[in-house]
Protein backbone atom coordinates (compact mmCIF):
# COMPACT_ATOMS: atom_id res chain seq x y z
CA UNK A 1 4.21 -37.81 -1.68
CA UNK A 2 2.28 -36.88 -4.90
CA UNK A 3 2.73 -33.01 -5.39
CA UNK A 4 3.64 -29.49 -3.93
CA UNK A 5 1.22 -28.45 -0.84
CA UNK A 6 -0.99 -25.93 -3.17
CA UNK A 7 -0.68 -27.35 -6.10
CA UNK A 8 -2.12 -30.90 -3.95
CA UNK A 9 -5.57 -28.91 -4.13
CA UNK A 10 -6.67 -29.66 -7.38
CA UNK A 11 -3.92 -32.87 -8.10
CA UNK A 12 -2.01 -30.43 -10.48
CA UNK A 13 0.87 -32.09 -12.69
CA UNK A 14 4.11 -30.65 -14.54
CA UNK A 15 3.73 -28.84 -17.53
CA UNK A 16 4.14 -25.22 -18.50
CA UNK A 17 1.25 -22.55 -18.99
CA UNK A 18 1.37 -19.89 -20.99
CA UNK A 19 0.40 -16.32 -19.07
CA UNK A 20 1.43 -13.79 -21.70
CA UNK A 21 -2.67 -12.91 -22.28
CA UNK A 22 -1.97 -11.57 -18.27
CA UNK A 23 1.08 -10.21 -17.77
CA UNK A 24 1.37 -8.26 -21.22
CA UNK A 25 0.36 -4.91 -20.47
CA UNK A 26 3.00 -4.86 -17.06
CA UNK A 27 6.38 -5.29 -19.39
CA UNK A 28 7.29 -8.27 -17.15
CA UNK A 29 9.06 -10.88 -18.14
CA UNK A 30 9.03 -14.00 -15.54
CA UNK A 31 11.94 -16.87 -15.29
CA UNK A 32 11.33 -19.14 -12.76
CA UNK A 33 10.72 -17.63 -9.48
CA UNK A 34 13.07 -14.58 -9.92
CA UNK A 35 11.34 -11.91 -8.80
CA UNK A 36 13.83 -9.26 -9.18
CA UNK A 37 12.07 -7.66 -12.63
CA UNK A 38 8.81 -7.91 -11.00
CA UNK A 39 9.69 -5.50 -8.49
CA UNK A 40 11.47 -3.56 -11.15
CA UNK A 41 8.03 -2.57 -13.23
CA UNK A 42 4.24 -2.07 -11.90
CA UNK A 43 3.12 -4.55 -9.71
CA UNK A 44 1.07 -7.84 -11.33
CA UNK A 45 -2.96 -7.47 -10.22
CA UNK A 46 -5.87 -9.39 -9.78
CA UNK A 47 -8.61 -7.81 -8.46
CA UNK A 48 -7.12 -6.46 -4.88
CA UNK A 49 -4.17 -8.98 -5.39
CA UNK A 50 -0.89 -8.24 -5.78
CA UNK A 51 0.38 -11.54 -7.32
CA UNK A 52 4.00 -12.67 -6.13
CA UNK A 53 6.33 -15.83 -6.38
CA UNK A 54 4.89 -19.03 -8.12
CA UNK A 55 4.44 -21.92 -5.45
CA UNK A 56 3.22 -24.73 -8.09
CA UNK A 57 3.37 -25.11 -11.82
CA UNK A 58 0.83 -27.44 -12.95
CA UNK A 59 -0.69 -29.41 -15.93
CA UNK A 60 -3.74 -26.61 -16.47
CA UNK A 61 -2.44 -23.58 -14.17
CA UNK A 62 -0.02 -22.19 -12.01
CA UNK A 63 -0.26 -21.51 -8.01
CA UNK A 64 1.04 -17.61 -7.17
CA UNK A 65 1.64 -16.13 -3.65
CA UNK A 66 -0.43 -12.56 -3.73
CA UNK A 67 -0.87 -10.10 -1.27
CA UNK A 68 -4.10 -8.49 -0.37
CA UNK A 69 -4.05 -4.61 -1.26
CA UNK A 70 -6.10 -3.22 1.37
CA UNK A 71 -5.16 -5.65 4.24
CA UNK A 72 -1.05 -6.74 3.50
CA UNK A 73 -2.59 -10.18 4.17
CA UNK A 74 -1.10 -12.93 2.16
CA UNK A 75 -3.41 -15.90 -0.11
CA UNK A 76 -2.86 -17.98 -2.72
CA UNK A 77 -4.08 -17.72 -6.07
CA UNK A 78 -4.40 -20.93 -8.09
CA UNK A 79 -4.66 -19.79 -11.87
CA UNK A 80 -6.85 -22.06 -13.76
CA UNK A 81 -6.85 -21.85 -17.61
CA UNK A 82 -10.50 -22.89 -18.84
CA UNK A 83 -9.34 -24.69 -22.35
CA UNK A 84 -6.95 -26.82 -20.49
CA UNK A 85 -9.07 -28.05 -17.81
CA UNK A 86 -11.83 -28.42 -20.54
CA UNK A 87 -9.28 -30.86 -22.40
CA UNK A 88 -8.21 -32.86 -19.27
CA UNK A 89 -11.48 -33.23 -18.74
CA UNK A 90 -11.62 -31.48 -15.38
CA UNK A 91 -14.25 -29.28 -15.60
CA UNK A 92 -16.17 -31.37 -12.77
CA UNK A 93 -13.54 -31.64 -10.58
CA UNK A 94 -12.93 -28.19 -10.33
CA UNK A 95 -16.35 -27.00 -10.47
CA UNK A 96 -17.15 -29.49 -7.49
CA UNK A 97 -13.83 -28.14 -4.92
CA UNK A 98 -15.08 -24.83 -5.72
CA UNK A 99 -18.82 -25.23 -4.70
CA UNK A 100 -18.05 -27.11 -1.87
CA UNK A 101 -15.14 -25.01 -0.84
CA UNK A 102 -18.09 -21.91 -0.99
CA UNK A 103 -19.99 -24.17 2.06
CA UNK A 104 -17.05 -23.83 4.03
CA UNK A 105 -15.91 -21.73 7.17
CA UNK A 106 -13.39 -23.87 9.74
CA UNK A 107 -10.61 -23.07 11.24
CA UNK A 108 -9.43 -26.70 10.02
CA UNK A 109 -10.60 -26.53 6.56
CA UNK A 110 -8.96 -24.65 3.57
CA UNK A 111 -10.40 -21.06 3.12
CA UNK A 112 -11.63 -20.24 -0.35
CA UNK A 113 -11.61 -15.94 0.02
CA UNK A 114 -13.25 -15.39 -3.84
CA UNK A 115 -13.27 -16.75 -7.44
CA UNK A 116 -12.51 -14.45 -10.01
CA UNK A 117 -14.24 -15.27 -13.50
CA UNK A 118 -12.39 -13.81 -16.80
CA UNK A 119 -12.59 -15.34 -20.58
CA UNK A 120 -9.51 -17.34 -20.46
CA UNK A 121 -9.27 -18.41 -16.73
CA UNK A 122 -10.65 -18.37 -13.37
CA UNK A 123 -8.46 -17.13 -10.51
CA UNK A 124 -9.38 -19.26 -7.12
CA UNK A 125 -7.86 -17.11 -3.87
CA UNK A 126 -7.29 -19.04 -0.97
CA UNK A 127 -5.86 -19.71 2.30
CA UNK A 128 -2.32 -19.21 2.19
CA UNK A 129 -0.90 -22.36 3.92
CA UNK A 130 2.83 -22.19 4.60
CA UNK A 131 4.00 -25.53 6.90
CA UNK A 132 3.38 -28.24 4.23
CA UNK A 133 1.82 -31.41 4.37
CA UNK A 134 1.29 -33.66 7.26
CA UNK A 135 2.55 -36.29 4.79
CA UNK A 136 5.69 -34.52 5.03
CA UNK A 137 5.57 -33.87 8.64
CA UNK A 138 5.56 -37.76 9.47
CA UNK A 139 8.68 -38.89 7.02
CA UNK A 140 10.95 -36.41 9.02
CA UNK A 141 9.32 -37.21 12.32
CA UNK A 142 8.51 -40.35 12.30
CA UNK A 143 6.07 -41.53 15.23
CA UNK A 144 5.13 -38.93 16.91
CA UNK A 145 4.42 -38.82 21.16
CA UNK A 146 0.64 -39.60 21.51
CA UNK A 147 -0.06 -35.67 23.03
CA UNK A 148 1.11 -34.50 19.57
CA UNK A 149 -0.50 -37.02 17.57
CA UNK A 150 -4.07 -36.58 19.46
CA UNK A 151 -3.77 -32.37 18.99
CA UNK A 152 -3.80 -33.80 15.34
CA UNK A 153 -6.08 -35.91 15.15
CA UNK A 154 -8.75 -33.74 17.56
CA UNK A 155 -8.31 -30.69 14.83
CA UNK A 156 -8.71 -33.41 12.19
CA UNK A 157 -12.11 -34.46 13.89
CA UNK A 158 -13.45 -31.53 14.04
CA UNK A 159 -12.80 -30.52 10.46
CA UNK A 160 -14.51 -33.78 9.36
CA UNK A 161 -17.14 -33.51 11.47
CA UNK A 162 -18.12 -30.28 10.16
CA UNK A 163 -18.25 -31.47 6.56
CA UNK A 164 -20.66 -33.93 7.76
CA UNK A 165 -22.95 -31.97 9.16
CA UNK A 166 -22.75 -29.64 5.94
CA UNK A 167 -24.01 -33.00 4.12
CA UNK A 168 -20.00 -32.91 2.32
CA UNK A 169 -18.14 -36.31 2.99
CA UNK A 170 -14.04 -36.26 1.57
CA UNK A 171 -13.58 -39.79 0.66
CA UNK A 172 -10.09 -38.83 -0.06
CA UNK A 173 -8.80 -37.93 3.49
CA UNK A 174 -4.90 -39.05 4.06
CA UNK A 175 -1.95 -37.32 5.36
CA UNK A 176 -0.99 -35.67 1.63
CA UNK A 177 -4.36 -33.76 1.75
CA UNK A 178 -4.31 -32.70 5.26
CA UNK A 179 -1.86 -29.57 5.19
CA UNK A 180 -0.06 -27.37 7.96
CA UNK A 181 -0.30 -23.59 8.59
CA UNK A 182 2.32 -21.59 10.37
CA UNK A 183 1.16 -22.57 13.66
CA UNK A 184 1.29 -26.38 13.05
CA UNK A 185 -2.61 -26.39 12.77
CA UNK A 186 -4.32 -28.90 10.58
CA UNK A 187 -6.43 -27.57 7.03
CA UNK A 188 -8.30 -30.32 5.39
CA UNK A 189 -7.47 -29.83 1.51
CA UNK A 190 -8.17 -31.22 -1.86
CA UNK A 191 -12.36 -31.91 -2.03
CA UNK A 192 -12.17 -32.79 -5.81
CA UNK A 193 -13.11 -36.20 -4.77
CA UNK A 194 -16.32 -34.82 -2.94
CA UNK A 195 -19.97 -35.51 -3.19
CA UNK A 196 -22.56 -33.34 -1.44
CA UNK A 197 -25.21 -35.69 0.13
CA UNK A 198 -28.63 -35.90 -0.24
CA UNK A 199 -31.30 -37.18 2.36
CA UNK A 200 -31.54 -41.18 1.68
CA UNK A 201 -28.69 -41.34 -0.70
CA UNK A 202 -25.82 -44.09 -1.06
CA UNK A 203 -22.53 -43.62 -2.64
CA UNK A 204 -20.59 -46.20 -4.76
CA UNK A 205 -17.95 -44.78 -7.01
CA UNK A 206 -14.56 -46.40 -5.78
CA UNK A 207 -12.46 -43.21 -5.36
CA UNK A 208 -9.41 -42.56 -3.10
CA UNK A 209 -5.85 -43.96 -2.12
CA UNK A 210 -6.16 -47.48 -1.58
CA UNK A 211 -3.95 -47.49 1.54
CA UNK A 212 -7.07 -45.06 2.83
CA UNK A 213 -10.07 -46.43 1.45
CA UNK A 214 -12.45 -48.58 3.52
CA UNK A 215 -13.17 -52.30 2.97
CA UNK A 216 -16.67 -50.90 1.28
CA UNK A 217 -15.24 -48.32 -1.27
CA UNK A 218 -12.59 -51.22 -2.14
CA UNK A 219 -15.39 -53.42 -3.00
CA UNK A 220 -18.05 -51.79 -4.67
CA UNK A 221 -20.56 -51.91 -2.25
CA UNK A 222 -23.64 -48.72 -1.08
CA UNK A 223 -22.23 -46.49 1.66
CA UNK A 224 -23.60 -43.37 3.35
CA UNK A 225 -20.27 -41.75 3.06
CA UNK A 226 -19.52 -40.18 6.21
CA UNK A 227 -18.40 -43.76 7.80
CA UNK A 228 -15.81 -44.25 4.98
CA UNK A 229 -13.72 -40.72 6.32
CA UNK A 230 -14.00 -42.66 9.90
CA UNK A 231 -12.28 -45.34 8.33
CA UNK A 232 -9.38 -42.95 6.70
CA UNK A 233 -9.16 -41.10 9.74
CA UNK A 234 -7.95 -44.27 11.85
CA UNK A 235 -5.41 -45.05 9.21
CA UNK A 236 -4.06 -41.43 9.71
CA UNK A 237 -3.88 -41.66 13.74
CA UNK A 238 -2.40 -45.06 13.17
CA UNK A 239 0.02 -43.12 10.94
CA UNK A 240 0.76 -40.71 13.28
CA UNK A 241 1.64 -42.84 16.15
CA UNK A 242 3.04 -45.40 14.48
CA UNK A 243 4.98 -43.59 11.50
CA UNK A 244 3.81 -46.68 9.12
CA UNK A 245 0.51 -47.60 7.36
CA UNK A 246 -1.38 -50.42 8.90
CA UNK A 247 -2.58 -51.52 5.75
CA UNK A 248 0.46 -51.72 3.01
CA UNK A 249 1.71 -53.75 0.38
CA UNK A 250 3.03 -53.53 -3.40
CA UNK A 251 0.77 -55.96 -4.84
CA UNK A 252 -2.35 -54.14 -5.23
CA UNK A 253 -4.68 -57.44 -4.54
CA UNK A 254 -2.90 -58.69 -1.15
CA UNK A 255 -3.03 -55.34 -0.32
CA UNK A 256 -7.16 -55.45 -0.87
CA UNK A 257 -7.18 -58.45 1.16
CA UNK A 258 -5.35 -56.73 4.17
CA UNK A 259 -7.85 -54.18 3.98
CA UNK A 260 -10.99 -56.35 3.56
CA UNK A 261 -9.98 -58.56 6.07
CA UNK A 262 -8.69 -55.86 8.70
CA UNK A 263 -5.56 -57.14 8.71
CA UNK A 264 -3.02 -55.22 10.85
CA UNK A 265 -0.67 -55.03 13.48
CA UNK A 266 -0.94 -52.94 16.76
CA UNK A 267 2.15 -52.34 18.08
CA UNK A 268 3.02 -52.68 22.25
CA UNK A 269 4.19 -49.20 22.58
CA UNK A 270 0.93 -47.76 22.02
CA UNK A 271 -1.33 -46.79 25.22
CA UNK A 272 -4.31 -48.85 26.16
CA UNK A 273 -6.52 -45.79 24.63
CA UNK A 274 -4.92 -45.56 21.90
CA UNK A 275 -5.56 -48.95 20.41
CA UNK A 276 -8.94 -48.94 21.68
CA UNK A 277 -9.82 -46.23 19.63
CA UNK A 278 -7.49 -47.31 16.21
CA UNK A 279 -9.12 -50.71 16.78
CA UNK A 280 -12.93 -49.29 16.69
CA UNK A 281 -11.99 -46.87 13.75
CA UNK A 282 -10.79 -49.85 11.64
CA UNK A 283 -13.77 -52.14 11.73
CA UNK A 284 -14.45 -53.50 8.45
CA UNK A 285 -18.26 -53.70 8.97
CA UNK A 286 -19.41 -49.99 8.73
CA UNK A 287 -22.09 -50.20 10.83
CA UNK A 288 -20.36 -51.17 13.79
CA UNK A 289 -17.21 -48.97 13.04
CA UNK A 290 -17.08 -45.80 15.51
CA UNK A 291 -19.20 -42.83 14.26
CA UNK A 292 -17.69 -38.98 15.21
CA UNK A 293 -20.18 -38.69 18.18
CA UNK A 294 -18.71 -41.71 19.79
CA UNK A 295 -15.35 -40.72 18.76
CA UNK A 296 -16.18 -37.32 21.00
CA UNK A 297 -16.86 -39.41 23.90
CA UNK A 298 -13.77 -41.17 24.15
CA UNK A 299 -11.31 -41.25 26.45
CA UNK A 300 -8.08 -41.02 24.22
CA UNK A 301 -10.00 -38.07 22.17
CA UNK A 302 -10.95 -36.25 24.93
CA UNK A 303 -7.68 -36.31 27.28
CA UNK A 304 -6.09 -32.48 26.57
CA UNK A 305 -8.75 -31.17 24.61
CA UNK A 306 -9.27 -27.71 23.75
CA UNK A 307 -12.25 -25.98 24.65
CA UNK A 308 -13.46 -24.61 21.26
CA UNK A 309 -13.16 -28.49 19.46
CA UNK A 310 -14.86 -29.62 23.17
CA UNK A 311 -18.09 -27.18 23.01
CA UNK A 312 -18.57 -28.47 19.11
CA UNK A 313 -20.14 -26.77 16.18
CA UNK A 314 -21.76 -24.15 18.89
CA UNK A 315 -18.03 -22.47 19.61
CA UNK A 316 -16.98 -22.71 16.21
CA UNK A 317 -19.65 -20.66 15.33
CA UNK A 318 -19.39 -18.09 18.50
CA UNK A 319 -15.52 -17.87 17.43
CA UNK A 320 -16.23 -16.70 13.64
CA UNK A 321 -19.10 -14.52 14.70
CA UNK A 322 -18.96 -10.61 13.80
CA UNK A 323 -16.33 -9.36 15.45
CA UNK A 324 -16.10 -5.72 16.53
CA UNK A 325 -12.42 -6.23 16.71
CA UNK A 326 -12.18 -6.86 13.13
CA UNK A 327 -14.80 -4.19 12.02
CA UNK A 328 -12.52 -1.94 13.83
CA UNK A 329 -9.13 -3.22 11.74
CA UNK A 330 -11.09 -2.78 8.70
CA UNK A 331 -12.21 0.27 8.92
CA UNK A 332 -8.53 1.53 9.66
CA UNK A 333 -6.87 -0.43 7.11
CA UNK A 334 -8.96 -0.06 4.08
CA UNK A 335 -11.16 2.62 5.04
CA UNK A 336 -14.36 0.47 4.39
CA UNK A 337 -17.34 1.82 6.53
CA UNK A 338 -18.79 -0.64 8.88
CA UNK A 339 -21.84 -0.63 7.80
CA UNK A 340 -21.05 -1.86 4.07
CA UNK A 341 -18.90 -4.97 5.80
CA UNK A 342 -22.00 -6.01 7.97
CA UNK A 343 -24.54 -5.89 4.94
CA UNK A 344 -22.35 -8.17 2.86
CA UNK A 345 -21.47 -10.51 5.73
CA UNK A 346 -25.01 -10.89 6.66
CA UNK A 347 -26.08 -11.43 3.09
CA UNK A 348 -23.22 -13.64 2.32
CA UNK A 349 -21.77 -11.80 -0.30
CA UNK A 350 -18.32 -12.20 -1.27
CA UNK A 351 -16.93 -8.94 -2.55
CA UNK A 352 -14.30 -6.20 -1.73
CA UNK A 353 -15.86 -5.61 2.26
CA UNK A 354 -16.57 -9.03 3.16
CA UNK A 355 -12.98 -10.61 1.77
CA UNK A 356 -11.52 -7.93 4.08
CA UNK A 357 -13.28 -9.22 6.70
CA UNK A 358 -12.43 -12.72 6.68
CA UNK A 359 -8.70 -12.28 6.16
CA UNK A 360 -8.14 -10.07 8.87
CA UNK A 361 -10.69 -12.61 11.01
CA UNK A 362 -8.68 -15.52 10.15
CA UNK A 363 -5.54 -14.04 11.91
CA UNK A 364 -7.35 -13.35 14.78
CA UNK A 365 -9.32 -17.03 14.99
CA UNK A 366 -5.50 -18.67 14.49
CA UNK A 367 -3.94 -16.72 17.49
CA UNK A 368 -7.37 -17.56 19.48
CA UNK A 369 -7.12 -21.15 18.53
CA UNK A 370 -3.34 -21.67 19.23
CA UNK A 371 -3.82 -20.14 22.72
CA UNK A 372 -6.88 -22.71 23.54
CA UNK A 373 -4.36 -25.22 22.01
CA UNK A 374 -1.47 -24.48 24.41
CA UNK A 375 -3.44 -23.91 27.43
CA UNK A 376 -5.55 -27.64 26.90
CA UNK A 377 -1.94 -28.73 27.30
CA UNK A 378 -2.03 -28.35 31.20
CA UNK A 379 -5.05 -29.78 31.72
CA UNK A 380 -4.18 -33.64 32.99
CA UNK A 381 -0.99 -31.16 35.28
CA UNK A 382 -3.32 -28.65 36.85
CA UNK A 383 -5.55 -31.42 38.39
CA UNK A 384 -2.63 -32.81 40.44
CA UNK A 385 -1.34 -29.15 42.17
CA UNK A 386 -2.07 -27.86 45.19
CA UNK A 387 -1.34 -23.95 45.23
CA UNK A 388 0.23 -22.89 49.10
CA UNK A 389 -1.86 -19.74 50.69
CA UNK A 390 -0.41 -19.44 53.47
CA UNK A 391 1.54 -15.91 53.97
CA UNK A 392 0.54 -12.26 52.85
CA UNK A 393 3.35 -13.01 50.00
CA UNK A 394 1.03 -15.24 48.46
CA UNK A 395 -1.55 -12.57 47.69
CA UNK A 396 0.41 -11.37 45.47
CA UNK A 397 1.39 -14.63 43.51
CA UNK A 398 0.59 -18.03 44.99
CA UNK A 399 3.89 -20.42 44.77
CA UNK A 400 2.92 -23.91 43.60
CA UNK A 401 5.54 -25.96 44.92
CA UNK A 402 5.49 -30.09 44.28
CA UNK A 403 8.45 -32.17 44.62
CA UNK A 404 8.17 -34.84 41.66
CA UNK A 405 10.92 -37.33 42.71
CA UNK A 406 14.40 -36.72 44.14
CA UNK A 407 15.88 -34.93 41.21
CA UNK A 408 13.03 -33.36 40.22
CA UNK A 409 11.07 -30.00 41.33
CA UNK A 410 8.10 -28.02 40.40
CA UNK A 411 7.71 -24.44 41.23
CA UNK A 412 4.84 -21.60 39.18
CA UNK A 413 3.22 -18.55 39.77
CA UNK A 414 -0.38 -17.43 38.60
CA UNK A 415 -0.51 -14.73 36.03
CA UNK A 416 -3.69 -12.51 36.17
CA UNK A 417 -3.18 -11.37 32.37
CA UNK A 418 -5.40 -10.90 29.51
CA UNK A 419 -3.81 -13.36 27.13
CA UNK A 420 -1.35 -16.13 27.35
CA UNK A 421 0.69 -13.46 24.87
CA UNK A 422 1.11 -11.39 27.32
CA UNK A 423 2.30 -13.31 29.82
CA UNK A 424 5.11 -14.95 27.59
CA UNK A 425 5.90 -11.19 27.22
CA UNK A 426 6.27 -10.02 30.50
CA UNK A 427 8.55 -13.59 30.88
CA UNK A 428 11.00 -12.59 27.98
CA UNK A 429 11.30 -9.33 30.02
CA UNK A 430 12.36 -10.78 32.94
CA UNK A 431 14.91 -13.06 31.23
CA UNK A 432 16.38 -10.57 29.05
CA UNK A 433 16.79 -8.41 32.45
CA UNK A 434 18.61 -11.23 34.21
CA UNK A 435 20.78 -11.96 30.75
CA UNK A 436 19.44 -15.49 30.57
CA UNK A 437 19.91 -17.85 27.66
CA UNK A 438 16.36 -19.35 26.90
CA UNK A 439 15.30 -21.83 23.87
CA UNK A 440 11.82 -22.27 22.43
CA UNK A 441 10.38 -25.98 22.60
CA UNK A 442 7.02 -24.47 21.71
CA UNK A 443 4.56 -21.28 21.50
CA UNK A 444 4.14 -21.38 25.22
CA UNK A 445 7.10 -23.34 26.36
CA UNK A 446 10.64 -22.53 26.57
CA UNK A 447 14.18 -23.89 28.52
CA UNK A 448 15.48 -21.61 30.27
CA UNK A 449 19.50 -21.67 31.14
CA UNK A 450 20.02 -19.03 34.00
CA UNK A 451 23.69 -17.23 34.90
CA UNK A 452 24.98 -17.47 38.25
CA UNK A 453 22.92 -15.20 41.21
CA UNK A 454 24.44 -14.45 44.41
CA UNK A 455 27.95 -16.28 44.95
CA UNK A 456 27.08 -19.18 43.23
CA UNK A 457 29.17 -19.87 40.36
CA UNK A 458 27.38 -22.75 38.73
CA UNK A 459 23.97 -22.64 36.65
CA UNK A 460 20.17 -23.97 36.55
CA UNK A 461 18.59 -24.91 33.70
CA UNK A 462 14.64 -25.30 34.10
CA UNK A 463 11.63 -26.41 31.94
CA UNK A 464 9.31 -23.15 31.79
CA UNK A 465 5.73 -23.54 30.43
CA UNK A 466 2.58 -21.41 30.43
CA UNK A 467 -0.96 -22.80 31.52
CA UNK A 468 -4.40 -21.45 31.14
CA UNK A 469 -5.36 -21.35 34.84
CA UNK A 470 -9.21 -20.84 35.98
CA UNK A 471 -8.92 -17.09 36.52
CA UNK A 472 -5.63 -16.08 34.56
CA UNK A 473 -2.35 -18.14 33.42
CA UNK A 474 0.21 -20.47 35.46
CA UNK A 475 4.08 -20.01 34.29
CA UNK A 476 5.29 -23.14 35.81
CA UNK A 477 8.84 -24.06 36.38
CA UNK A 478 10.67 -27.69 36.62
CA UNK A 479 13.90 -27.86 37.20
CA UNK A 480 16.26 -30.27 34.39
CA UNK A 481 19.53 -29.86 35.99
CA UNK A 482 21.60 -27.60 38.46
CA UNK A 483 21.44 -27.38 42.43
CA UNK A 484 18.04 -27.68 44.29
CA UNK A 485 19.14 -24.19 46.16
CA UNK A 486 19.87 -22.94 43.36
CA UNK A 487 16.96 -23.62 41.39
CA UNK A 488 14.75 -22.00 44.37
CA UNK A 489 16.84 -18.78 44.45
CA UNK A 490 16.40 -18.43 40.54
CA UNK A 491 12.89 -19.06 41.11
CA UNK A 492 12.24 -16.28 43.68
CA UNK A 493 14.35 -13.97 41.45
CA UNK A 494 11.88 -14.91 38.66
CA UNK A 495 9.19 -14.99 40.86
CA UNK A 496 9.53 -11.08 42.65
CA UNK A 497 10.41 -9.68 39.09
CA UNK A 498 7.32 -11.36 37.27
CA UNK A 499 5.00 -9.94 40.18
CA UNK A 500 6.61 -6.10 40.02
CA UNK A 501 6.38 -5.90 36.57
């Protein structure tokens, strides 16, 4: 691992920077990241930021949690002193994340909000990203199962593919600079290493980690660019089903003769799929290597996938469309008219109404988006049931009942609710009723532990996960251990009580 997750952005070192010219009129004093005399004098501000705790300390600036005024939403602020990135000879770099960071609105990318221009520094606000690295992720997982490694690696996709089709190729793209948000979604970071591409144009500047970097970029040869991020994307999904690089060795020049030669290992664990698609990813020659449209049409990709990354470019844009929801929010939380935050959306201005907008958006998008995650989840499940019809009971939830093997059963019952939310909701009711124990395995999946019902003194303990269903949501229930009659008369308690509520 290189560097902390913010501080990863812009490749920021160690070294201490001197904020005195910004905190001087406030009489605080900061040590560290003891915040107790901050909260003891007149709050730090930037604009309509409230600046916080320091999350990186680097060689030309320092990385602060803020708070949005008007909203309570949280960003970072990376603090960038202009004389020291004029010494390190940065001023590219930094100019080049920050125009290209402008192009961008993803749910997988990083989120620039504004840049804020003084004398001495420019402040960059940005998506605040809490879960780390994927880098990280990996080293305490290790391999991960192939459904978790392909929600990954879809999110990934469609990231990349939409800096593609914004002419913006990464060329830097490994599990360090792909970072986690609190719902374990993927935000493609650190674009220093960028170029914007022009109609006709080849690349040849050798940039990137070597364990990454195609057989082309390696050697000095004319690329198109967007075939080189193909190439670091398969050594990521190899990554995350295998927990190890396929291409890795100390000596730099054996490992540059792995890499030219495609020289790797495939190990026997992996589904049929799988390797097809690692294999196709990692073809030296880059005309023949898999392009992102092909990748789309693949079986491994496709398997589970959720319905916004499915529809493409097209539901992207539907899902960060205007949204009267949001208007609504910010005209009760800041008092902004309506009319003002339409104007400077539609003109793409980035000022006090549209900055609103988009953080209050983005909250909305990542609930949407986790949702569409869970419910792809069921979608390989749902084909196999077979929902029973077949008593006026049934109208009121329909029982889907499959018996897996001997040990094993399957009971559900279809949810006509508004959200997936909701339904968990009306489940934690019902189990906080009965005074079961439950743990949660997921956003939408928990295991349940039940107490005895009737005479029975012993207990049940049961897999239960929520499914988007055609017209509504399927709580289904699998039983992990505990009597067979048993199970069923937990289920019909859960069943009756779910329906009344």
């Amino acid at each position: 691992m290189e560097i902390s997750l913010h501080s990863m952005l812009l490749n920021i070192g160690d070294s201490r920077f001197p904020l005195e010219n910004l905190f001087w009129w406030t009489g605080v004093s900061f040590c560290g990241n003891d915040m107790s005399t901050f909260y003891q004098n007149p709050p730090v501000k930037i604009g309509s930021y409230i600046l916080g705790k320091t999350l990186g300390v680097g060689s030309f600036g320092k990385v602060k949690l803020a708070e949005h005024e008007q909203t309570g939403k949280k960003v970072a602020v990376k603090i960038l002193n202009r004389q020291k990135i004029k010494s390190l000879g940065m001023d590219e770099k930094v100019q080049r994340e920050i125009k290209i960071l402008k192009l961008f609105n993803h749910p997988h990318v990083v989120r620039l909000y504004e840049v804020i221009d003084t004398p001495t520094d420019i402040f960059v606000v940005t998506e605040y990203i809490s879960g780390g690295e994927l880098f990280d992720f990996i080293v305490e997982r290790g391999r991960l199962s192939e459904d978790e490694a392909r929600k990954f690696f879809q999110q990934i996709i469609s990231g990349v593919e939409y800096c593609h089709r914004h002419m913006v190729v990464h060329r830097d793209l490994k599990p360090e600079n792909l970072l986690l948000d609190s719902n374990m979604h993927v935000k493609i970071a650190d674009f220093g290493l960028s170029n914007i591409l022009k109609d006709g144009q080849f690349l040849k500047t050798s940039c990137g980690s070597p364990n990454y970097a195609a057989p082309e970029v390696i050697s000095g040869k004319l690329y198109a660019g967007p075939e080189v991020d193909i190439w670091s994307c398969g050594v990521i999904v190899y990554a995350l089903l295998c927990g190890s690089l396929p291409f890795d060795d100390e000596n730099i020049p054996n490992l540059f003769k792995k890499i030219r030669g495609g020289i790797y290992i495939l190990p026997s664990y992996l589904s049929e799929h799988s390797r097809d698609i690692i294999s196709r990813m990692l073809i030296t020659d880059p005309l023949r290597r898999i392009t992102i449209e092909e990748i789309r049409r693949h079986p491994w990709f496709i398997t589970k996938l959720p319905r916004y990354i499915a529809l493409g470019p097209q539901s992207i844009h539907q899902l960060l469309n205007i949204d009267e929801r949001v208007l609504k929010l910010v005209e009760e939380r800041t008092g902004y008219s309506r009319e003002k935050v339409i104007n400077s959306l539609k003109k793409g201005k980035r000022n006090c109404y549209s900055v609103a907008y988009q953080l209050l958006k983005d909250s909305i998008v990542k609930m949407d988006i986790s949702e569409e995650m869970e419910a792809a989840i069921s979608e390989t499940s749902l084909q196999e049931t077979h929902f029973m019809n077949n008593n006026k009971e049934d109208e009121v939830y329909r029982h889907l009942y499959r018996k897996m093997d001997s040990n094993h059963f399957c009971l559900g019952i279809r949810m006509k609710e508004p959200s997936a939310s909701e339904t968990m909701i009306k489940l934690y009711r019902v189990l906080t009723c009965n005074h079961w124990k439950w743990r949660n395995f997921g956003q939408y999946h928990i295991k349940v532990v039940t107490v005895p019902v009737s005479n029975h003194v012993a207990f049940v303990k049961m897999s239960i996960q929520v499914y988007k269903d055609v017209d509504g949501y399927l709580v289904d229930i699998q039983k992990l251990r505990g009597n067979v009659l048993l199970f069923l008369e937990s289920c019909d308690v859960l069943f009756k009580q779910l329906a009344g509520w």
